[in-house]
C-alpha atoms as a PDB file:
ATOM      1  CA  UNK A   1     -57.016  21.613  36.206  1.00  0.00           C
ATOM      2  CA  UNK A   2     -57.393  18.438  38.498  1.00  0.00           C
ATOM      3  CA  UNK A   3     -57.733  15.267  37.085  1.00  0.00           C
ATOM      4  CA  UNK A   4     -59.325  12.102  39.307  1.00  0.00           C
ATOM      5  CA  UNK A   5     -57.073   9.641  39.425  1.00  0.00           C
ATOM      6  CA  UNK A   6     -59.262   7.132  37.990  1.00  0.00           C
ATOM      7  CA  UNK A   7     -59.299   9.020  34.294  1.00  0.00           C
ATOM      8  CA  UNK A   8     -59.551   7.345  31.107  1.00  0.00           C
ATOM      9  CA  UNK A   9     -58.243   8.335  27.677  1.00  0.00           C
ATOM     10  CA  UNK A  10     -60.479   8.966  24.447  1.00  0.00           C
ATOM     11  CA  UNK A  11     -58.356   8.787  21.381  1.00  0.00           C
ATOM     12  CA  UNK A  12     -59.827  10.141  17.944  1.00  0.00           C
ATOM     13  CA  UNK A  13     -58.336   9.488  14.806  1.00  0.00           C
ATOM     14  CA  UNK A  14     -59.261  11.501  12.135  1.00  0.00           C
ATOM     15  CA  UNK A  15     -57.949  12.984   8.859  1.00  0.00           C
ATOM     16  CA  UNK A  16     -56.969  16.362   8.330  1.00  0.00           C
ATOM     17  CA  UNK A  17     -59.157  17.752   5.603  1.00  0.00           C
ATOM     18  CA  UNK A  18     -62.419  16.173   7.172  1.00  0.00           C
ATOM     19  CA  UNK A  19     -64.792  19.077   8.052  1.00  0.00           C
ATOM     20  CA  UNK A  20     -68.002  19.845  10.320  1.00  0.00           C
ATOM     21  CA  UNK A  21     -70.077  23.379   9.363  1.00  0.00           C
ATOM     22  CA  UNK A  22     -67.270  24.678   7.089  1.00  0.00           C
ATOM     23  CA  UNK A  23     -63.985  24.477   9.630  1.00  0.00           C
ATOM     24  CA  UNK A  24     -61.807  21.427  10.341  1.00  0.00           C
ATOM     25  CA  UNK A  25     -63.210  18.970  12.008  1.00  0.00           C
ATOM     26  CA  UNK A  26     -60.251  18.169  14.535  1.00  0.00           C
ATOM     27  CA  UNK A  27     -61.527  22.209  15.460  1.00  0.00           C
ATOM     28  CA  UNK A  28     -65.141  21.483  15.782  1.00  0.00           C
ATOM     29  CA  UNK A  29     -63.941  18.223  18.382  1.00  0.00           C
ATOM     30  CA  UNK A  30     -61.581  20.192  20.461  1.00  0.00           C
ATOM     31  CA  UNK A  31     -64.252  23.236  20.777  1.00  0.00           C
ATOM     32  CA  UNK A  32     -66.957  20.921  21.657  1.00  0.00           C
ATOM     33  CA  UNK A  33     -64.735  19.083  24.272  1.00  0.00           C
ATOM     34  CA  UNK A  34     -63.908  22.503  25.892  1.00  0.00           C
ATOM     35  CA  UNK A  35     -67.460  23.524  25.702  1.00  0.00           C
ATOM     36  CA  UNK A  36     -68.232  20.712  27.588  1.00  0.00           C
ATOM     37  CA  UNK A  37     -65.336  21.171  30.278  1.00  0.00           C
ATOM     38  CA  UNK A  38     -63.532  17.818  29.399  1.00  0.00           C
ATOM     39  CA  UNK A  39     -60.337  18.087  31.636  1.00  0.00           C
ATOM     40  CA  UNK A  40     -57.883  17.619  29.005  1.00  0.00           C
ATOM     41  CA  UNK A  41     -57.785  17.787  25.404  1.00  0.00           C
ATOM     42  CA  UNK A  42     -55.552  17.892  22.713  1.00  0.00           C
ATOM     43  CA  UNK A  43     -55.139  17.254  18.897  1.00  0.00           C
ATOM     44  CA  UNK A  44     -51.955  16.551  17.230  1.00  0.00           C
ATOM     45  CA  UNK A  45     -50.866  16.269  13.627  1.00  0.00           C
ATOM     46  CA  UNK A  46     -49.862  13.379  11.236  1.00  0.00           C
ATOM     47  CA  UNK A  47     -50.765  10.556  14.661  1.00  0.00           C
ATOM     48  CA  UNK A  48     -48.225   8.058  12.543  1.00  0.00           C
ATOM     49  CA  UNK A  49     -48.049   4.330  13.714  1.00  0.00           C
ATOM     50  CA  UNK A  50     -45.485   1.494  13.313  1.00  0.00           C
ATOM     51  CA  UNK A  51     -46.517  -2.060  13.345  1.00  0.00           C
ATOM     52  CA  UNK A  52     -45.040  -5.741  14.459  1.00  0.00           C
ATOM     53  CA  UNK A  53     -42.519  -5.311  11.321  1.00  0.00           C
ATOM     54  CA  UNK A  54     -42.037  -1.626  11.867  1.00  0.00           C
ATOM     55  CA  UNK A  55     -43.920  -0.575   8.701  1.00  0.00           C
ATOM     56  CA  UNK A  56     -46.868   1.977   9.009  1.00  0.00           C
ATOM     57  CA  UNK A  57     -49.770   0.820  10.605  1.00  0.00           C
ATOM     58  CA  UNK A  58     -53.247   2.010   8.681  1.00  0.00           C
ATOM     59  CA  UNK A  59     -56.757   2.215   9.919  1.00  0.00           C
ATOM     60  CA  UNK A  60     -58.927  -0.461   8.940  1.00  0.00           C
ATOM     61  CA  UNK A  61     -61.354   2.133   8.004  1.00  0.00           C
ATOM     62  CA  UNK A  62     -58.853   4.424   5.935  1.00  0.00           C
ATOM     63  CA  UNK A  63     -61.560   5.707   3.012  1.00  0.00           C
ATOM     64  CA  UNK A  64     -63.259   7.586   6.751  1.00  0.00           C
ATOM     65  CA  UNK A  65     -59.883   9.345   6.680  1.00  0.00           C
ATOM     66  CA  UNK A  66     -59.267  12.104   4.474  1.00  0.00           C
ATOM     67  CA  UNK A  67     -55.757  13.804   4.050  1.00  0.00           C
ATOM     68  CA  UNK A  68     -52.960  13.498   7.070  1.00  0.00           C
ATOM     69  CA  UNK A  69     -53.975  11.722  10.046  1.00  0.00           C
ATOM     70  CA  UNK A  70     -54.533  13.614  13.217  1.00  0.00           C
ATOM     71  CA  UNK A  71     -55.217  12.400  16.781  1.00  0.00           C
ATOM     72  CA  UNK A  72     -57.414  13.560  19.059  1.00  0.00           C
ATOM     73  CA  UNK A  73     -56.670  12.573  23.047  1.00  0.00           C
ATOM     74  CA  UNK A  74     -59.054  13.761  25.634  1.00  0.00           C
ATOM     75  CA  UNK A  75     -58.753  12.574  29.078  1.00  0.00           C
ATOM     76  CA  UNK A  76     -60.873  12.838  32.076  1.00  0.00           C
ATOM     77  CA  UNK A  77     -63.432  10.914  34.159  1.00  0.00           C
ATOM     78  CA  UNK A  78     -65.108   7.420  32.831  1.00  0.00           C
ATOM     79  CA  UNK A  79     -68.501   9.404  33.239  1.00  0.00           C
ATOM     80  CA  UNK A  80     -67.518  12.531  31.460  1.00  0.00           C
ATOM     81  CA  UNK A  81     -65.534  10.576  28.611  1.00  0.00           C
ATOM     82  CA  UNK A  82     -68.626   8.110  27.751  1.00  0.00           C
ATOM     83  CA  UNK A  83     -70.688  11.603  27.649  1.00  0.00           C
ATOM     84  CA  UNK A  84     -69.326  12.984  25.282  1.00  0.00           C
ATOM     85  CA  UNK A  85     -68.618  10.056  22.824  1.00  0.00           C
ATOM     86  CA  UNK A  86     -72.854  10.700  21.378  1.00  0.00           C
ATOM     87  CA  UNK A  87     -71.787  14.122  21.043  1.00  0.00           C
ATOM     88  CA  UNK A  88     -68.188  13.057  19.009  1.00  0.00           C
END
């Protein structure tokens, strides 16, 4: 896999028991970004933040997350990142 060397990175937060057409939705993202032959893409569990005072940092829109947090990174081209963010 070659990356350009002017790649950006899409970060997805979303929570773990969110779900698209019956499976996980983290599942449904990754699928769809490899369907679409993003250049890299990965999902990891419980994406856990510290703020200025080193106490958890939560989403400003935490009712759209549902269970553990999980992040989604995909990283590739400016043109190929913004193309898939209708699709996301």
């Amino acid at each position: 896999m070659h990356l350009p060397e002017d790649a950006v990175l899409l970060r997805i937060f979303i929570g773990e028991s969110n779900r698209y057409q019956h499976r996980p939705l983290y599942e449904a993202i990754v699928l769809k970004a490899r369907e679409l032959q993003n250049g890299w893409c990965n999902g990891s569990a419980r994406a856990n933040g510290f703020g200025k005072v080193k106490s958890p940092a939560h989403c400003k829109n935490s009712s759209l997350v549902h269970g553990p947090p999980i992040v989604i990174k995909i990283v590739d081209s400016d043109e190929k990142v913004n193309a898939f963010l209708p699709v996301a």
